[in-house]
PDB file of N, CA and C in Angstrom:
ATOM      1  N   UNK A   1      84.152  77.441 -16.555  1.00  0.00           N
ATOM      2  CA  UNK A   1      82.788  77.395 -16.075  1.00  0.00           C
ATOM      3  C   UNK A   1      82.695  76.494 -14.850  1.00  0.00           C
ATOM      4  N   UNK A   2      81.746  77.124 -13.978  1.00  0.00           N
ATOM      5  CA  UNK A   2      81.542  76.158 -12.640  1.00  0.00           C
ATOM      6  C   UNK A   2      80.842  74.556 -13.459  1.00  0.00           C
ATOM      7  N   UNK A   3      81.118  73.784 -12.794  1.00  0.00           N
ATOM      8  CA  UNK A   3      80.282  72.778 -13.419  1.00  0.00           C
ATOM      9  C   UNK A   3      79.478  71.802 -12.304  1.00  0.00           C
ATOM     10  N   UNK A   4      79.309  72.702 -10.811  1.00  0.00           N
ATOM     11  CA  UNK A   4      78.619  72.188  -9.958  1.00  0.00           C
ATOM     12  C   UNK A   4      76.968  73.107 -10.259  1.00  0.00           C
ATOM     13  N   UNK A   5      76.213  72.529  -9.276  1.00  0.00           N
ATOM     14  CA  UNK A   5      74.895  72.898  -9.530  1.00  0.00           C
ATOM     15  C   UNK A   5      74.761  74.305  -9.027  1.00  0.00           C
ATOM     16  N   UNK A   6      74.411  75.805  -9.696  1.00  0.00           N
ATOM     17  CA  UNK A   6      74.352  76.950  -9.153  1.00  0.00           C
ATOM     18  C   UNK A   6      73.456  77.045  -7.904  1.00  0.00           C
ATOM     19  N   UNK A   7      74.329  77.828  -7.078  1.00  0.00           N
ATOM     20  CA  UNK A   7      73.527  78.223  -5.532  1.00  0.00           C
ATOM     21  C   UNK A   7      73.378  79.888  -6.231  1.00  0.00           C
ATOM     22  N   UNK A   8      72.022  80.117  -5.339  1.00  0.00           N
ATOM     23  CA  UNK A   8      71.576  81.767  -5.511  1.00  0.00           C
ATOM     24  C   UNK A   8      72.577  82.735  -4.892  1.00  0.00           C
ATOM     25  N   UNK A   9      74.206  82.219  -3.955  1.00  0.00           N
ATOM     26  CA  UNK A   9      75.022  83.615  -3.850  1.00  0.00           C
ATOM     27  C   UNK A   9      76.253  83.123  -4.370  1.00  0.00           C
ATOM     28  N   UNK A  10      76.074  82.659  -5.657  1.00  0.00           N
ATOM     29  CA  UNK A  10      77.474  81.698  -5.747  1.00  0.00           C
ATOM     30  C   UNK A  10      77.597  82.511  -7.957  1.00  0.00           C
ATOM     31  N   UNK A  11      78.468  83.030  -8.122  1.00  0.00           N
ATOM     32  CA  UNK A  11      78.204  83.473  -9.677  1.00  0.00           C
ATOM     33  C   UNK A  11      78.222  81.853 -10.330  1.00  0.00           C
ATOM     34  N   UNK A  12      77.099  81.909 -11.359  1.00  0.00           N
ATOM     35  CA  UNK A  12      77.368  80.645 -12.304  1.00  0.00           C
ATOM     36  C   UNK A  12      78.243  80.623 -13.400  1.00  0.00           C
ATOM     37  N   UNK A  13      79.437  81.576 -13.591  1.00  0.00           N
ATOM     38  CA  UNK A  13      80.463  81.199 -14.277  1.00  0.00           C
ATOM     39  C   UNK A  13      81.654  80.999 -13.651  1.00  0.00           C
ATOM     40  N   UNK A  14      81.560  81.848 -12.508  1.00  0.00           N
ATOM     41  CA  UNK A  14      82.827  81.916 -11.873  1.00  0.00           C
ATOM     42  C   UNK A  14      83.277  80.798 -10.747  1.00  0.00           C
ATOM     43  N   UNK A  15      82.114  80.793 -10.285  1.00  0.00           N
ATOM     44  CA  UNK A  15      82.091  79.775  -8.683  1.00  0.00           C
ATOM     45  C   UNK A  15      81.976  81.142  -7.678  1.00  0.00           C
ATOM     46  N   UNK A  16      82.745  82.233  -8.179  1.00  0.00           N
ATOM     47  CA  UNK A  16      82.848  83.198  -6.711  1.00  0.00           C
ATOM     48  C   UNK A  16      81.309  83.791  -6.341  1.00  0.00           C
ATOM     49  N   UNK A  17      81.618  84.328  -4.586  1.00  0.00           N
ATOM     50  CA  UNK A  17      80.270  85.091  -4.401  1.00  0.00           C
ATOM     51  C   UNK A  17      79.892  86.178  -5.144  1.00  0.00           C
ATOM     52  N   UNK A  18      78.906  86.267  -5.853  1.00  0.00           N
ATOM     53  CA  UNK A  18      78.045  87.394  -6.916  1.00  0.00           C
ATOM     54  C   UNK A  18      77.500  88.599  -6.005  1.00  0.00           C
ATOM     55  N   UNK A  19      77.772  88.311  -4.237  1.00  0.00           N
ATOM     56  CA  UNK A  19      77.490  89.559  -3.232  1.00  0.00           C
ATOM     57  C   UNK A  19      76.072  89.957  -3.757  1.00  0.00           C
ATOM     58  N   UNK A  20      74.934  89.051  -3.876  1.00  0.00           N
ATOM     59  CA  UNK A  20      73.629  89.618  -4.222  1.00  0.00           C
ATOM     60  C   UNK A  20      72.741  89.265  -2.493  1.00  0.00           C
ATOM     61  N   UNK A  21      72.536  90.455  -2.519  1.00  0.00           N
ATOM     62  CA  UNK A  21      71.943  90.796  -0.918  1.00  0.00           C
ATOM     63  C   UNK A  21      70.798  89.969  -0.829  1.00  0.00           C
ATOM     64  N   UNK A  22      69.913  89.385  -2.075  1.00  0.00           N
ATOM     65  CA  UNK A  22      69.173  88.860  -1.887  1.00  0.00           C
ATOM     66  C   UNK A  22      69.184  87.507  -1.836  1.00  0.00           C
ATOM     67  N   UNK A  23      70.200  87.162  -2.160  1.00  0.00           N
ATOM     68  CA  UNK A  23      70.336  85.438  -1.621  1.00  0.00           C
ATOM     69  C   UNK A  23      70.773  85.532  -0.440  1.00  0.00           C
ATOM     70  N   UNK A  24      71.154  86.524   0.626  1.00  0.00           N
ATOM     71  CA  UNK A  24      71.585  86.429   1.636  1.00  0.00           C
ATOM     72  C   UNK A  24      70.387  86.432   3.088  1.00  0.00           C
ATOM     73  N   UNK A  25      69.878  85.749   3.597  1.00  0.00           N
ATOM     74  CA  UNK A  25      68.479  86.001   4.683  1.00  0.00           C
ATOM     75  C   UNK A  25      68.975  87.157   5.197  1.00  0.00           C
ATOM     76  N   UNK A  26      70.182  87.856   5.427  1.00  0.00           N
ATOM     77  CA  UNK A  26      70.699  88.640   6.466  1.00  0.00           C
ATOM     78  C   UNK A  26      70.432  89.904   6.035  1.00  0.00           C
ATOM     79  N   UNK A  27      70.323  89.861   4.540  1.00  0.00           N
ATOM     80  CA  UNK A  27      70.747  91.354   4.146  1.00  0.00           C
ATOM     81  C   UNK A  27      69.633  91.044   2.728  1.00  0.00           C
ATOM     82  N   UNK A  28      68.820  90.398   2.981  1.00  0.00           N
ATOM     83  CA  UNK A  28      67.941  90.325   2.101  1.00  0.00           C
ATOM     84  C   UNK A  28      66.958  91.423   1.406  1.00  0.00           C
ATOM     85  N   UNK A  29      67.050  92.382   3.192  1.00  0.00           N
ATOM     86  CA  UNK A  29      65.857  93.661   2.768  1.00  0.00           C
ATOM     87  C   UNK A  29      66.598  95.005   1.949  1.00  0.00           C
ATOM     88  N   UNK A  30      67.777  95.195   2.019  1.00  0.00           N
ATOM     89  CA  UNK A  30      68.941  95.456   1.149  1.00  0.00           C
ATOM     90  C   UNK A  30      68.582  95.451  -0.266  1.00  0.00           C
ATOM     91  N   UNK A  31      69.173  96.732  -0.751  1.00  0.00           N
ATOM     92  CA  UNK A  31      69.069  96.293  -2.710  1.00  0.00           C
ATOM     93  C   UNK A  31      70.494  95.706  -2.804  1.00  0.00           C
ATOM     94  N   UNK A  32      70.137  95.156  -3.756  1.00  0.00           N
ATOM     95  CA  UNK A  32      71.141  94.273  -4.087  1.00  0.00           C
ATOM     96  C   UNK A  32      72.494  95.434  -5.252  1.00  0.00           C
ATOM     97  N   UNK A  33      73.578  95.162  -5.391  1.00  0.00           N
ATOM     98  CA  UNK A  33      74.964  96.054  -5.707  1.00  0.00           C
ATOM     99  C   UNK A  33      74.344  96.137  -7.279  1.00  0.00           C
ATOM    100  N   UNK A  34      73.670  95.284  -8.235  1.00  0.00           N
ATOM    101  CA  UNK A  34      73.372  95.181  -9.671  1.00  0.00           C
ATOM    102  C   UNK A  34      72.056  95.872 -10.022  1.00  0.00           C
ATOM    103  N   UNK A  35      71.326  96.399  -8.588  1.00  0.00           N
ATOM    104  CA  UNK A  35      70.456  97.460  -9.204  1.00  0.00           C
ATOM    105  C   UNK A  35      70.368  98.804  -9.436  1.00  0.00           C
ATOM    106  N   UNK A  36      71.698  99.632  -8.998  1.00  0.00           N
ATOM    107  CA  UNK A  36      72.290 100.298  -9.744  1.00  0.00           C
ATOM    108  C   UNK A  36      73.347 100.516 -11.026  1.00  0.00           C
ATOM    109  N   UNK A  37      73.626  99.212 -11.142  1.00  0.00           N
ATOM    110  CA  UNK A  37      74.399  98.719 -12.460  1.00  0.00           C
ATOM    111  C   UNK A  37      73.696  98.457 -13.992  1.00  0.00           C
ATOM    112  N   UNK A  38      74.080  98.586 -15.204  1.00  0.00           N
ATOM    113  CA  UNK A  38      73.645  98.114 -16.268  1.00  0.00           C
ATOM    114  C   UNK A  38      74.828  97.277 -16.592  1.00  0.00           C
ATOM    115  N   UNK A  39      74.012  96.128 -17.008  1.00  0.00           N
ATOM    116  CA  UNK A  39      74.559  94.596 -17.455  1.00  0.00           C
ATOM    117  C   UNK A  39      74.455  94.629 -19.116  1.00  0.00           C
ATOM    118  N   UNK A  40      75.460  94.750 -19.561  1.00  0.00           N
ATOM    119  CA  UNK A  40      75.519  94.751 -21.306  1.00  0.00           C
ATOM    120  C   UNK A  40      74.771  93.455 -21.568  1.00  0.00           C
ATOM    121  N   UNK A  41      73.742  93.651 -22.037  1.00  0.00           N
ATOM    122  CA  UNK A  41      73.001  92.317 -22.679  1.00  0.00           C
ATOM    123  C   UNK A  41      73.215  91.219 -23.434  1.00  0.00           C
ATOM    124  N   UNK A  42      74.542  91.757 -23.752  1.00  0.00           N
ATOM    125  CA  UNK A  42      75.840  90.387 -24.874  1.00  0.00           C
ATOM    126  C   UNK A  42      76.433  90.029 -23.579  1.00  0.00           C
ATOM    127  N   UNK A  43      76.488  90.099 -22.391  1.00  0.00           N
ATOM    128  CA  UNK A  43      77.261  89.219 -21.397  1.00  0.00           C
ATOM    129  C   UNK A  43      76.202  88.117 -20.871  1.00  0.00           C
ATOM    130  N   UNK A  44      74.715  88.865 -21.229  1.00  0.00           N
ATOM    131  CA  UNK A  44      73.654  87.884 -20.802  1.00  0.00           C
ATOM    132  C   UNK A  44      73.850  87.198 -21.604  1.00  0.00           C
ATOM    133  N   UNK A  45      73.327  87.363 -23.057  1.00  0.00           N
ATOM    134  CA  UNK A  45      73.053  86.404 -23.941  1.00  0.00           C
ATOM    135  C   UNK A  45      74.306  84.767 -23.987  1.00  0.00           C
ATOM    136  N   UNK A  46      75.570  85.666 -23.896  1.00  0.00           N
ATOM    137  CA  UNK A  46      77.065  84.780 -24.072  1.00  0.00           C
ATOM    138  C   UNK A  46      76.598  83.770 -22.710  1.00  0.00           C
ATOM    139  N   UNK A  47      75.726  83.606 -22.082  1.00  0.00           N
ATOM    140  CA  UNK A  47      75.639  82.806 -21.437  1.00  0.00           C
ATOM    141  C   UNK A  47      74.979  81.660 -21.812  1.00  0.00           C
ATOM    142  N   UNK A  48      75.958  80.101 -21.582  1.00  0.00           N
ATOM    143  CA  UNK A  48      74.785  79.062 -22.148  1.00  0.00           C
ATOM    144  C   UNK A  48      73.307  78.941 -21.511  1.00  0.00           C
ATOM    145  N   UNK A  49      73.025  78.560 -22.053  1.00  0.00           N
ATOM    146  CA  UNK A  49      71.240  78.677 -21.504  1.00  0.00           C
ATOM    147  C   UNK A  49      70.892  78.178 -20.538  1.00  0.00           C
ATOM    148  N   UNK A  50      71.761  76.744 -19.958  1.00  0.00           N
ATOM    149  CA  UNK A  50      71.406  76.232 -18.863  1.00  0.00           C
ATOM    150  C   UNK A  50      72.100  77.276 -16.946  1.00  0.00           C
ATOM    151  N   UNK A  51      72.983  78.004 -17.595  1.00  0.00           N
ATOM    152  CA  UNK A  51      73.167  78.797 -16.410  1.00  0.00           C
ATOM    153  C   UNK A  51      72.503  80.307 -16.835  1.00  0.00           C
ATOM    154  N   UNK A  52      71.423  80.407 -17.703  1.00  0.00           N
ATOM    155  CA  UNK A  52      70.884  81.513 -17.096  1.00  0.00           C
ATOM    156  C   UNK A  52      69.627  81.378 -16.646  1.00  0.00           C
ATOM    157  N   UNK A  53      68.982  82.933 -15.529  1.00  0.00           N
ATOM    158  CA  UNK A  53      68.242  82.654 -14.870  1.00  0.00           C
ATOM    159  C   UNK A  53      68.343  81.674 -13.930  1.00  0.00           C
ATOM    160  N   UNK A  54      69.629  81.272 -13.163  1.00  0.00           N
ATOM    161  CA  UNK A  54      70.175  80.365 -12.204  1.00  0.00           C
ATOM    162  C   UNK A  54      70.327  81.206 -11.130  1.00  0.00           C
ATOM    163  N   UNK A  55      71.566  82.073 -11.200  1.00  0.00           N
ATOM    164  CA  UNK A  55      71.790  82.643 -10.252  1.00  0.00           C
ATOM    165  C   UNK A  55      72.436  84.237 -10.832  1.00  0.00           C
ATOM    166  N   UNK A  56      72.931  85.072 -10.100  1.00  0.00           N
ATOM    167  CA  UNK A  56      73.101  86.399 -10.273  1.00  0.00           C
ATOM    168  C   UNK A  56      74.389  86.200 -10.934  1.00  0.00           C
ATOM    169  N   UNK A  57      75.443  86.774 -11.635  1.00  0.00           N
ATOM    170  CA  UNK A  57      76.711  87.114 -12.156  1.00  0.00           C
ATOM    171  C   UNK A  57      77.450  87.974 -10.991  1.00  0.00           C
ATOM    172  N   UNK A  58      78.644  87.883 -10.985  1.00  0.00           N
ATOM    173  CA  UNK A  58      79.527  88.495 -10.216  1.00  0.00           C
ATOM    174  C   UNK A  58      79.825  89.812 -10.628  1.00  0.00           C
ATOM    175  N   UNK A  59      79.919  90.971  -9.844  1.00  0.00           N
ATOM    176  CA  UNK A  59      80.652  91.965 -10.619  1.00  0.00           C
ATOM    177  C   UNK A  59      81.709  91.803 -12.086  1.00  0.00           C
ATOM    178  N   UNK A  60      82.611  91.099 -11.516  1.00  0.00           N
ATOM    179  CA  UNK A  60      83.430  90.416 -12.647  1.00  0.00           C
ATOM    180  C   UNK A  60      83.483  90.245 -14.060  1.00  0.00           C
ATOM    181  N   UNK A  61      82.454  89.290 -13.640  1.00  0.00           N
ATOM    182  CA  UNK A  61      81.894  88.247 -14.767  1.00  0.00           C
ATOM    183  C   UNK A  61      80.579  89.079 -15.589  1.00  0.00           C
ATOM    184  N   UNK A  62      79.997  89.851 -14.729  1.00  0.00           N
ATOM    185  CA  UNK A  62      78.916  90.688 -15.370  1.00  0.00           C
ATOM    186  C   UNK A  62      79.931  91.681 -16.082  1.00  0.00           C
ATOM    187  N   UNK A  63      81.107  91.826 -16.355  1.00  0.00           N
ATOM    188  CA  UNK A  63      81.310  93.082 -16.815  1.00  0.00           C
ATOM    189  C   UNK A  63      81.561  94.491 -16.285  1.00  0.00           C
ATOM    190  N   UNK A  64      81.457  94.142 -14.821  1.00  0.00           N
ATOM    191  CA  UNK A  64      81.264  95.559 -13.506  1.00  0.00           C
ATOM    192  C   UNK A  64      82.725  95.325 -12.803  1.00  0.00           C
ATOM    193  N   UNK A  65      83.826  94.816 -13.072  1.00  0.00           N
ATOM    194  CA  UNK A  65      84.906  94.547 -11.800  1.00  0.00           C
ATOM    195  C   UNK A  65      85.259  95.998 -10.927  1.00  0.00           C
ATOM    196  N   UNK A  66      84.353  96.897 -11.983  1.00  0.00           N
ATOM    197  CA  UNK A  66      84.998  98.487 -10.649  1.00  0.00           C
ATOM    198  C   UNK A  66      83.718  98.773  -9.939  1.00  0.00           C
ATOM    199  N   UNK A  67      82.715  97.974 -10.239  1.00  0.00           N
ATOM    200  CA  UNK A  67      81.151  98.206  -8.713  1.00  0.00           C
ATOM    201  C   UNK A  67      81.630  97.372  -7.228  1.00  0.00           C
ATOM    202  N   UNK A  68      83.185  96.480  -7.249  1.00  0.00           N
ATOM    203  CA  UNK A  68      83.636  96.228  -6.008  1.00  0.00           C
ATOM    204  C   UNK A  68      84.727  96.573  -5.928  1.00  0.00           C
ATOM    205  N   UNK A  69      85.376  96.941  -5.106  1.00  0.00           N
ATOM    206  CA  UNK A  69      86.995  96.379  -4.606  1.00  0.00           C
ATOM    207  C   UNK A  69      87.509  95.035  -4.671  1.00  0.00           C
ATOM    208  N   UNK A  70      88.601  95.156  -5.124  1.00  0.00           N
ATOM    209  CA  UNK A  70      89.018  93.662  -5.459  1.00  0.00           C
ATOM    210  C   UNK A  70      89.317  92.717  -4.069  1.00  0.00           C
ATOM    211  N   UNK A  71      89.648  93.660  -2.551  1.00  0.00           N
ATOM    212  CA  UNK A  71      89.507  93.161  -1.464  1.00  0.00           C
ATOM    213  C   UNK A  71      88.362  92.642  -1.004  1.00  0.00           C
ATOM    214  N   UNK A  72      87.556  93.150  -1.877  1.00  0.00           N
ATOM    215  CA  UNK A  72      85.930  92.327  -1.015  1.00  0.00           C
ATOM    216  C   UNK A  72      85.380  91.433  -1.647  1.00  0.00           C
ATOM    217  N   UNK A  73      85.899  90.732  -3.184  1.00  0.00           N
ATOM    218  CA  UNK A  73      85.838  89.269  -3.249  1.00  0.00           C
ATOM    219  C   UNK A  73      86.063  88.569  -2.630  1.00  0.00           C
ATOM    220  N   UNK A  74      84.719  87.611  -2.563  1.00  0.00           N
ATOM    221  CA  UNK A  74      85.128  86.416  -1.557  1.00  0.00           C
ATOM    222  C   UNK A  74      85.108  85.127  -2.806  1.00  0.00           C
ATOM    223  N   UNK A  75      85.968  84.482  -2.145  1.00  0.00           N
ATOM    224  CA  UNK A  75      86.054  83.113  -2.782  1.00  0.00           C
ATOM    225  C   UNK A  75      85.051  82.108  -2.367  1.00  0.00           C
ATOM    226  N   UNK A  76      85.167  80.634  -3.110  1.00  0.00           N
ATOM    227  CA  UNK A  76      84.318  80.029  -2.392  1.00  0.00           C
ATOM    228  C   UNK A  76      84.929  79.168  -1.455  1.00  0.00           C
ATOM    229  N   UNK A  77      84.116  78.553  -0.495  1.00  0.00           N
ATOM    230  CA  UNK A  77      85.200  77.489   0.172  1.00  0.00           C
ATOM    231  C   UNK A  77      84.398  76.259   0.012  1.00  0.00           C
TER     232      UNK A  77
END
């Protein structure tokens, strides 16, 4: 688990970018990659309480690793 304070393009389990268009000013008017996705509701819940409703989940970590290419993870720096 990250154990720094969640940013809105940062996943709160992973640390990596969650690529949600809407934390981005740039690409904000954009839907975001998870509103064509369904999120199994046991990946929500398995979340402790203080990182949910923080920030978005990563493909990954939501359970989606085939809604990206594994080349277009970005890390954090």
């Amino acid at each position: 688990m990250n154990a720094s304070e969640p940013s809105p393009d940062t996943c709160p389990v992973c640390g990596m970018s969650n690529r949600c268009t809407l934390a981005d000013p740039r690409t904000v008017d954009q839907p975001c990659w998870c509103f064509t996705e369904t999120i199994d509701p046991a990946v929500l819940a398995a979340l402790p309480e203080a990182l949910r409703n923080q920030a978005c989940l990563c493909p990954r970590c939501a359970g989606l690793a085939q809604a990206i290419e594994p080349d277009q993870i970005q890390r954090p720096e």
